[in-house]
PDB file of N, CA and C in Angstrom:
ATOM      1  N   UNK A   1      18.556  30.602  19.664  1.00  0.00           N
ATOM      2  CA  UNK A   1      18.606  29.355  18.962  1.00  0.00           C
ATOM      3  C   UNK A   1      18.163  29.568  17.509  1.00  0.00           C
ATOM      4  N   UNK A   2      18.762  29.429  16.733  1.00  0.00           N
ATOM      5  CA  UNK A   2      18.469  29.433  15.052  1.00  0.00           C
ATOM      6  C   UNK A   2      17.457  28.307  14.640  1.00  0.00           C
ATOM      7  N   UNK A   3      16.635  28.668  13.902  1.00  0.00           N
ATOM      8  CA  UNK A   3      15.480  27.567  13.575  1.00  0.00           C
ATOM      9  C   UNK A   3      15.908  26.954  12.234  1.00  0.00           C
ATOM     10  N   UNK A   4      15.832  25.847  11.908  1.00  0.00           N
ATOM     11  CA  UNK A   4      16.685  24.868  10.548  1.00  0.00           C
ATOM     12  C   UNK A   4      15.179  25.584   9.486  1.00  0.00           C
ATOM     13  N   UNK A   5      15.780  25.462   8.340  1.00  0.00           N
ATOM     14  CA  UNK A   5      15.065  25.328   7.339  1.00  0.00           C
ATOM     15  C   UNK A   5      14.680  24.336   6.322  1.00  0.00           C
ATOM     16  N   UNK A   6      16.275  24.148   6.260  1.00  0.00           N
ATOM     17  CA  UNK A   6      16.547  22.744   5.439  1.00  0.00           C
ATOM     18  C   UNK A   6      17.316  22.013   5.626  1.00  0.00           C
ATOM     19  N   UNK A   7      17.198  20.574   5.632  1.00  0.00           N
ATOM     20  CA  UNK A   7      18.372  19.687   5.949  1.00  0.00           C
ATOM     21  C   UNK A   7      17.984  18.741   4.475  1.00  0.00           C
ATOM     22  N   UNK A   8      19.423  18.639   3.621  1.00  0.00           N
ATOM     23  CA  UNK A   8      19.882  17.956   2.725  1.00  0.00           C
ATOM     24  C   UNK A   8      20.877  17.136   2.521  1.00  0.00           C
ATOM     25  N   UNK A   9      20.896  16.308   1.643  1.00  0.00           N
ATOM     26  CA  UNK A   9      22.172  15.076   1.593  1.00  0.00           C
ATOM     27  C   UNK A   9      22.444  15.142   0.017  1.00  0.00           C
ATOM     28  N   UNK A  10      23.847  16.055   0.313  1.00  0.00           N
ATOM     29  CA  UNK A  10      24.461  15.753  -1.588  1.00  0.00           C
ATOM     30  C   UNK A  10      24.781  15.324  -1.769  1.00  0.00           C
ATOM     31  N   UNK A  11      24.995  14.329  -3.137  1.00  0.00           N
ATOM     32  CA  UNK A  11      25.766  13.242  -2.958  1.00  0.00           C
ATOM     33  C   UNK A  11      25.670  12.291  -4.759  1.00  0.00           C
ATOM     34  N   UNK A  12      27.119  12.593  -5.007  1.00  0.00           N
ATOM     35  CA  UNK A  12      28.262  12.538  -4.914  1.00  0.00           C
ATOM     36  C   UNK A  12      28.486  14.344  -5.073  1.00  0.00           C
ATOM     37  N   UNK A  13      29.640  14.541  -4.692  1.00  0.00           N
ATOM     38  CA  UNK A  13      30.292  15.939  -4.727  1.00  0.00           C
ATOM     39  C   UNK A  13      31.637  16.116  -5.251  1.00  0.00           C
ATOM     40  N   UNK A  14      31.847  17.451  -5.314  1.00  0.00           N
ATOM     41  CA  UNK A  14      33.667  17.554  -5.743  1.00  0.00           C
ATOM     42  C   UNK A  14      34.198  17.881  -5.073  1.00  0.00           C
ATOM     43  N   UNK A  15      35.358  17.392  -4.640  1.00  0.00           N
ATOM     44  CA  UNK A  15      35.865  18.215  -3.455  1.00  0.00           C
ATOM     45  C   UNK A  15      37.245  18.598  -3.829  1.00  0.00           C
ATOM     46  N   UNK A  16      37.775  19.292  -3.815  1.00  0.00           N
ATOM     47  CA  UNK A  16      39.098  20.632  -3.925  1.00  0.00           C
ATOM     48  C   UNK A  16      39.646  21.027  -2.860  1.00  0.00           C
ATOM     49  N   UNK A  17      41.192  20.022  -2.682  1.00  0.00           N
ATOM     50  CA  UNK A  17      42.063  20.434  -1.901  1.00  0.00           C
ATOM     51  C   UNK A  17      42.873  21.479  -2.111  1.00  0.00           C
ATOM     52  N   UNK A  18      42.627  22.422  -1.476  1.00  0.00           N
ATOM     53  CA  UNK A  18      43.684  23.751  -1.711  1.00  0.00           C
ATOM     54  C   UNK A  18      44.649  23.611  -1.602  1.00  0.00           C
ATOM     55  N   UNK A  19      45.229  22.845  -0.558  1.00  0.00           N
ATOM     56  CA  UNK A  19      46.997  22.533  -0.537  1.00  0.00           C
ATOM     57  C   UNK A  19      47.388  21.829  -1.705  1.00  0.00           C
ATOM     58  N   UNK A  20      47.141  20.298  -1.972  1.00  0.00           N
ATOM     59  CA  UNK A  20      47.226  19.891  -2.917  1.00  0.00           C
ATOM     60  C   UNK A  20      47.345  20.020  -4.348  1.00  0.00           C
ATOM     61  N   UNK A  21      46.555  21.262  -4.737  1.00  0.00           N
ATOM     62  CA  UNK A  21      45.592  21.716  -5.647  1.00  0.00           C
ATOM     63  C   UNK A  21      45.055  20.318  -6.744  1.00  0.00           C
ATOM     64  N   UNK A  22      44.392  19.710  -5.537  1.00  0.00           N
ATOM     65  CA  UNK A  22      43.455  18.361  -6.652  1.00  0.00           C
ATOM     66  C   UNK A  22      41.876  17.912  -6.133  1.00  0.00           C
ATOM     67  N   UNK A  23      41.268  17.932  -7.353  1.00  0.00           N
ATOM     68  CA  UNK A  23      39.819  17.909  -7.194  1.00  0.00           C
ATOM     69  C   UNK A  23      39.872  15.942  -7.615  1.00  0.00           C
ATOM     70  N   UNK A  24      38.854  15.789  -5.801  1.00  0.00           N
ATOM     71  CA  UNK A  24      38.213  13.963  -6.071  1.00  0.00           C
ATOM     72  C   UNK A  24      36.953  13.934  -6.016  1.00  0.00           C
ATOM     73  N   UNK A  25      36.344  12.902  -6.221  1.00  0.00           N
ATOM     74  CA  UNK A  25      34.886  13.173  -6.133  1.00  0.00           C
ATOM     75  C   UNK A  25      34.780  11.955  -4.851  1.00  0.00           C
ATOM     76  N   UNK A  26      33.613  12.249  -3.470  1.00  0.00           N
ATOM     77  CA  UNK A  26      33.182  12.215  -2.307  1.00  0.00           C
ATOM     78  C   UNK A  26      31.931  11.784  -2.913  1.00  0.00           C
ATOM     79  N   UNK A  27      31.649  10.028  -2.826  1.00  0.00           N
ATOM     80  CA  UNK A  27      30.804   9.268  -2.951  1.00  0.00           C
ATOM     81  C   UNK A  27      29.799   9.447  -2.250  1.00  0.00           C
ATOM     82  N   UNK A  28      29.727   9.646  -0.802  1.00  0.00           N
ATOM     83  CA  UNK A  28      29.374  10.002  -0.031  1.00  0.00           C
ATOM     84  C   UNK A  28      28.721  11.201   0.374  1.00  0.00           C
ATOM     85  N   UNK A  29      29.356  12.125  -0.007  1.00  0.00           N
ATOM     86  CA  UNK A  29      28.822  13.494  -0.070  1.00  0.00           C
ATOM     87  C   UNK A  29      28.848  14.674   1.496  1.00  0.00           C
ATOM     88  N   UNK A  30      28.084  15.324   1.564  1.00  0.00           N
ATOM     89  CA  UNK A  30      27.860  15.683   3.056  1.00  0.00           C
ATOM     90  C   UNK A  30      26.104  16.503   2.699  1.00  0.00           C
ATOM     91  N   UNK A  31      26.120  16.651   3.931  1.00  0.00           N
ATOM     92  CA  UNK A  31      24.818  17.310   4.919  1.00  0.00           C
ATOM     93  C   UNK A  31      24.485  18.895   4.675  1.00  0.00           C
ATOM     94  N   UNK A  32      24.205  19.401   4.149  1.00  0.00           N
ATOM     95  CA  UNK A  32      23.961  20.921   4.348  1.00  0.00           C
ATOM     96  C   UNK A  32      22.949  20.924   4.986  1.00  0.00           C
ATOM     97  N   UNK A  33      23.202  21.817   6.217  1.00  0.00           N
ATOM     98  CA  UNK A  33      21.810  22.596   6.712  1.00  0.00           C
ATOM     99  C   UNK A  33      21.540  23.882   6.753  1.00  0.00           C
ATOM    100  N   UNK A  34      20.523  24.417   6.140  1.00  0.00           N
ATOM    101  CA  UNK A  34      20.433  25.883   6.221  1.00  0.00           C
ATOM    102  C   UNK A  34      19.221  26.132   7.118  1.00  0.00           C
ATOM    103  N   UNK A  35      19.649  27.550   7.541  1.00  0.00           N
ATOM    104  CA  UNK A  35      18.889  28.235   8.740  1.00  0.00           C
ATOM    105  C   UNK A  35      18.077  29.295   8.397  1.00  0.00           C
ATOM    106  N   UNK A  36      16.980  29.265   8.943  1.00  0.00           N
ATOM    107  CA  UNK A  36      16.149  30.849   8.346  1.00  0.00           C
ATOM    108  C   UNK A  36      17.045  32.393   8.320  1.00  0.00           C
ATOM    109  N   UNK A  37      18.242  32.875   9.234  1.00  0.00           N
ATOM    110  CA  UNK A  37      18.850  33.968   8.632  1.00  0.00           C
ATOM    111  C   UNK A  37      19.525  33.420   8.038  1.00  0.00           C
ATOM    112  N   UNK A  38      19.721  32.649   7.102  1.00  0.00           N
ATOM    113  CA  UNK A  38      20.712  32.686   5.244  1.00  0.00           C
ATOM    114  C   UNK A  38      21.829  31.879   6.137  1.00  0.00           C
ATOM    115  N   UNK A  39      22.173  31.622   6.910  1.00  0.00           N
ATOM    116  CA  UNK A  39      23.471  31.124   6.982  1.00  0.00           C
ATOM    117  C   UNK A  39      22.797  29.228   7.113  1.00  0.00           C
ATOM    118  N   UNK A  40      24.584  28.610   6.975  1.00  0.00           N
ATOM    119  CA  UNK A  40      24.106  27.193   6.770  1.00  0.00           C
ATOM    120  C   UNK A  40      25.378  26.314   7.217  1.00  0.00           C
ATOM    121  N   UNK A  41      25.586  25.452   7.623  1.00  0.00           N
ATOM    122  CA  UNK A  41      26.574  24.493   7.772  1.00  0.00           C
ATOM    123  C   UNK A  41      26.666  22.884   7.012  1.00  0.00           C
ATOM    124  N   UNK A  42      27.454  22.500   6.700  1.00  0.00           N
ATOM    125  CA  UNK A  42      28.004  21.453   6.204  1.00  0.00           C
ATOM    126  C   UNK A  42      28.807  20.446   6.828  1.00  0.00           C
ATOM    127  N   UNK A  43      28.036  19.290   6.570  1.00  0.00           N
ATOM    128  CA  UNK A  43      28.769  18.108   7.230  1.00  0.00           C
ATOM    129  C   UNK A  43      29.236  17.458   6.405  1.00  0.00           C
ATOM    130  N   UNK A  44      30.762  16.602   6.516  1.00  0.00           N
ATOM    131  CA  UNK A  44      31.240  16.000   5.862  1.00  0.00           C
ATOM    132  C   UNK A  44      31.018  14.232   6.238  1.00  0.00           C
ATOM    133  N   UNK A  45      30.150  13.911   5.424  1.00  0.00           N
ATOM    134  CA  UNK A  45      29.451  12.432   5.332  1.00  0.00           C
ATOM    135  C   UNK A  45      30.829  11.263   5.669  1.00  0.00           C
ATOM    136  N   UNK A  46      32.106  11.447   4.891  1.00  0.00           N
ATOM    137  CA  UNK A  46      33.123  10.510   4.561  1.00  0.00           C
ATOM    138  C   UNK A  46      34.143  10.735   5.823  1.00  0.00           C
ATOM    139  N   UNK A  47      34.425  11.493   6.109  1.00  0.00           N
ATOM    140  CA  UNK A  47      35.238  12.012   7.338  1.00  0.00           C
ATOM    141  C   UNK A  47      34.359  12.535   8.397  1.00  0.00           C
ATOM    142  N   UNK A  48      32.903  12.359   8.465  1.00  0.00           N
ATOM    143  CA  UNK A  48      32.091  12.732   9.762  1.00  0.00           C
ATOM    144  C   UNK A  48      32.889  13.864  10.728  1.00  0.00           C
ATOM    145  N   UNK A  49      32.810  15.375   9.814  1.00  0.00           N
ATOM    146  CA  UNK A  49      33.720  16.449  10.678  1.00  0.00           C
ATOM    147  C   UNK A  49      32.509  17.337  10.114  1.00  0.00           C
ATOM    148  N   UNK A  50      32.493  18.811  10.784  1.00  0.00           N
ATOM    149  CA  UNK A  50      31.478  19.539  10.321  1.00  0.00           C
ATOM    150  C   UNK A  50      33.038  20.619   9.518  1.00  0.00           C
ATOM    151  N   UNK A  51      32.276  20.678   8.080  1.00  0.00           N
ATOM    152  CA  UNK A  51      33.657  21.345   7.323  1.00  0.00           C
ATOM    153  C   UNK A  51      32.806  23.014   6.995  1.00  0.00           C
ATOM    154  N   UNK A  52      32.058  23.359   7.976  1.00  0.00           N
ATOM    155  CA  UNK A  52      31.337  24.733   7.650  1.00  0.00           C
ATOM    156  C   UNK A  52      32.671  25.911   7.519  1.00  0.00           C
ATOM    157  N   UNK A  53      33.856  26.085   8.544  1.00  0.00           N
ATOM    158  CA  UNK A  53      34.520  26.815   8.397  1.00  0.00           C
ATOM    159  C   UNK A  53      35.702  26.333   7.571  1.00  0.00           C
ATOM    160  N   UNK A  54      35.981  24.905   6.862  1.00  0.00           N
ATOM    161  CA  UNK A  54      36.911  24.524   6.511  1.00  0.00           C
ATOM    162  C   UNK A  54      37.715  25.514   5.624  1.00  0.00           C
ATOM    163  N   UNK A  55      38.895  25.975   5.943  1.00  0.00           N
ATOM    164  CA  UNK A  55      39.723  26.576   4.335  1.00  0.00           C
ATOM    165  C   UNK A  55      40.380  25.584   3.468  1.00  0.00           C
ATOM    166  N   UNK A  56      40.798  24.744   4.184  1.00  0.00           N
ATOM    167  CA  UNK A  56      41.673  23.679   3.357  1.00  0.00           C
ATOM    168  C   UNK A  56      41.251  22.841   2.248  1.00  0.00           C
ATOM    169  N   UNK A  57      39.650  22.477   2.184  1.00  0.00           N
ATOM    170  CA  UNK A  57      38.783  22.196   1.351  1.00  0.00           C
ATOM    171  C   UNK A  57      37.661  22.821   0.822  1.00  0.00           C
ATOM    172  N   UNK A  58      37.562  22.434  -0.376  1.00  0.00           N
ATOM    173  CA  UNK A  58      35.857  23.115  -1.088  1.00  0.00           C
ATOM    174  C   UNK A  58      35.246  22.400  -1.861  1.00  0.00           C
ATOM    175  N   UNK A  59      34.084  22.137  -1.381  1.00  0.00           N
ATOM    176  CA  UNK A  59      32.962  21.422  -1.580  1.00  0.00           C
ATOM    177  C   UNK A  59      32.035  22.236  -2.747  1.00  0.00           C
ATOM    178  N   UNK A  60      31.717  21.510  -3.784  1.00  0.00           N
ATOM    179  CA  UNK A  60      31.765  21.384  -4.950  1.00  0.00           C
ATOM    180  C   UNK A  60      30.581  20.526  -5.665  1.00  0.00           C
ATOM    181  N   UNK A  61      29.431  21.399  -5.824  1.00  0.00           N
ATOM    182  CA  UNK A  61      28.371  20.119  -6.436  1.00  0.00           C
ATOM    183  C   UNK A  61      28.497  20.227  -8.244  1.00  0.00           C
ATOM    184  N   UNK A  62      28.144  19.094  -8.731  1.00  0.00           N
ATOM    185  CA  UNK A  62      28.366  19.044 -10.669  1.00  0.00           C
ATOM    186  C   UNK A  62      26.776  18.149 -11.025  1.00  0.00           C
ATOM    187  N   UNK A  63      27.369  17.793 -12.112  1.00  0.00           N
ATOM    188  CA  UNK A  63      26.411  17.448 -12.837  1.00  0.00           C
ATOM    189  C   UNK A  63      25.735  16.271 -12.117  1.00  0.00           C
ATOM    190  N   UNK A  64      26.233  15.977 -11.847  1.00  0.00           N
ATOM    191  CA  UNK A  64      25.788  14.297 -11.170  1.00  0.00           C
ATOM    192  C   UNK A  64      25.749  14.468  -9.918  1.00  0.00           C
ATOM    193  N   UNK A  65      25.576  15.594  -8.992  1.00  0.00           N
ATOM    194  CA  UNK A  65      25.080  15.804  -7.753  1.00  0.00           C
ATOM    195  C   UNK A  65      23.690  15.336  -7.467  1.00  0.00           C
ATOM    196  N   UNK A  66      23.051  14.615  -6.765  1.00  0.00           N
ATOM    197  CA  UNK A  66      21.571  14.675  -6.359  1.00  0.00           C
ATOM    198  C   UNK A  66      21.696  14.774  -5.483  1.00  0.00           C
ATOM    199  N   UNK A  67      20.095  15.920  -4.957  1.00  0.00           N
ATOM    200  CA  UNK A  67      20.158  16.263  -3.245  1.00  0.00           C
ATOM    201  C   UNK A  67      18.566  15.715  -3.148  1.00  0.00           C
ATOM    202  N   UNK A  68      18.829  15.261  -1.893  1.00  0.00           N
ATOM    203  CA  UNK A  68      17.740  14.357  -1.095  1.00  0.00           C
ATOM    204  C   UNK A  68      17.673  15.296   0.167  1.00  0.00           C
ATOM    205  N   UNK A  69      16.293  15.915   0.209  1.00  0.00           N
ATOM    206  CA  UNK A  69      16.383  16.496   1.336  1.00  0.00           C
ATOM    207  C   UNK A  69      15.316  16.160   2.165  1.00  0.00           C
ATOM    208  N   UNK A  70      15.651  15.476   3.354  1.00  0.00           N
ATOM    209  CA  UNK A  70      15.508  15.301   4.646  1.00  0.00           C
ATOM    210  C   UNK A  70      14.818  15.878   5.214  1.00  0.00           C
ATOM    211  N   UNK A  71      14.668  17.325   5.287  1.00  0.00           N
ATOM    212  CA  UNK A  71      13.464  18.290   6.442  1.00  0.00           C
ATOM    213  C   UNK A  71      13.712  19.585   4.623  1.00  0.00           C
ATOM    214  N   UNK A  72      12.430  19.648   4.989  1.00  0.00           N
ATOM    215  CA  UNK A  72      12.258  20.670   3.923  1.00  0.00           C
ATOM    216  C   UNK A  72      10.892  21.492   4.618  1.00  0.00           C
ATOM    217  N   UNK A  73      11.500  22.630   4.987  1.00  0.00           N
ATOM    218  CA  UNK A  73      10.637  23.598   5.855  1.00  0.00           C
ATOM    219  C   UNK A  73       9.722  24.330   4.858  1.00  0.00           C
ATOM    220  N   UNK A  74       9.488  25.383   5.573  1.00  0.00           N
ATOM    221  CA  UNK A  74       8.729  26.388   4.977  1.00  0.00           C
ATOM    222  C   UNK A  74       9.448  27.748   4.739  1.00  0.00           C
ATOM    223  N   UNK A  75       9.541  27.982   3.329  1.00  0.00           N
ATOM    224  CA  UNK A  75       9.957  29.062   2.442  1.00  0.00           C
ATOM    225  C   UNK A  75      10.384  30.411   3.674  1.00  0.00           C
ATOM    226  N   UNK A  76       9.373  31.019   3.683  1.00  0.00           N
ATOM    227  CA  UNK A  76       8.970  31.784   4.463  1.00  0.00           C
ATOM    228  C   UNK A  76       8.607  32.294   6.072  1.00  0.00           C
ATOM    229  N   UNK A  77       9.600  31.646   6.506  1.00  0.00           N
ATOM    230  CA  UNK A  77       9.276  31.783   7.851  1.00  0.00           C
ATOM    231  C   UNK A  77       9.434  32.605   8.599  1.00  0.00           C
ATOM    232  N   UNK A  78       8.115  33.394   9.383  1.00  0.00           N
ATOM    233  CA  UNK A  78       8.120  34.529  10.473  1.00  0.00           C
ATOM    234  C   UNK A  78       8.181  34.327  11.679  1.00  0.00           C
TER     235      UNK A  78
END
């Protein structure tokens, strides 16, 4: 079982359709959670799908991103 490190809410974001090729901005935002070995998943807030392996989209933070984070662990964990 992987232990969370961090759970965050970005929001607003960019998001970049590869098929399309067009960037909208996601009011809404999504969820990142990262895990103590480096890896992390992403939830998509507006379409409630987990887009961690998505290719078709890319998620995109800018200037006007703020992250609110939710569980904020410890740095360092053994």
């Amino acid at each position: 079982m992987k232990t969370i490190k961090n759970i965050a809410i970005l929001s607003p974001i960019v998001v970049y359709d590869v098929e399309q090729d067009l960037n909208f901005i996601s009011k809404k935002g999504c969820i990142l959670v990262e895990y103590t070995d480096n890896t992390r998943n992403e939830l998509d807030l507006q379409n409630m799908i987990d887009i961690t392996n998505n290719t078709n989209y890319e998620y995109k933070i800018y200037n006007k991103t703020k992250v609110n984070y939710l569980f904020k662990g410890v740095e360092n964990y053994e």
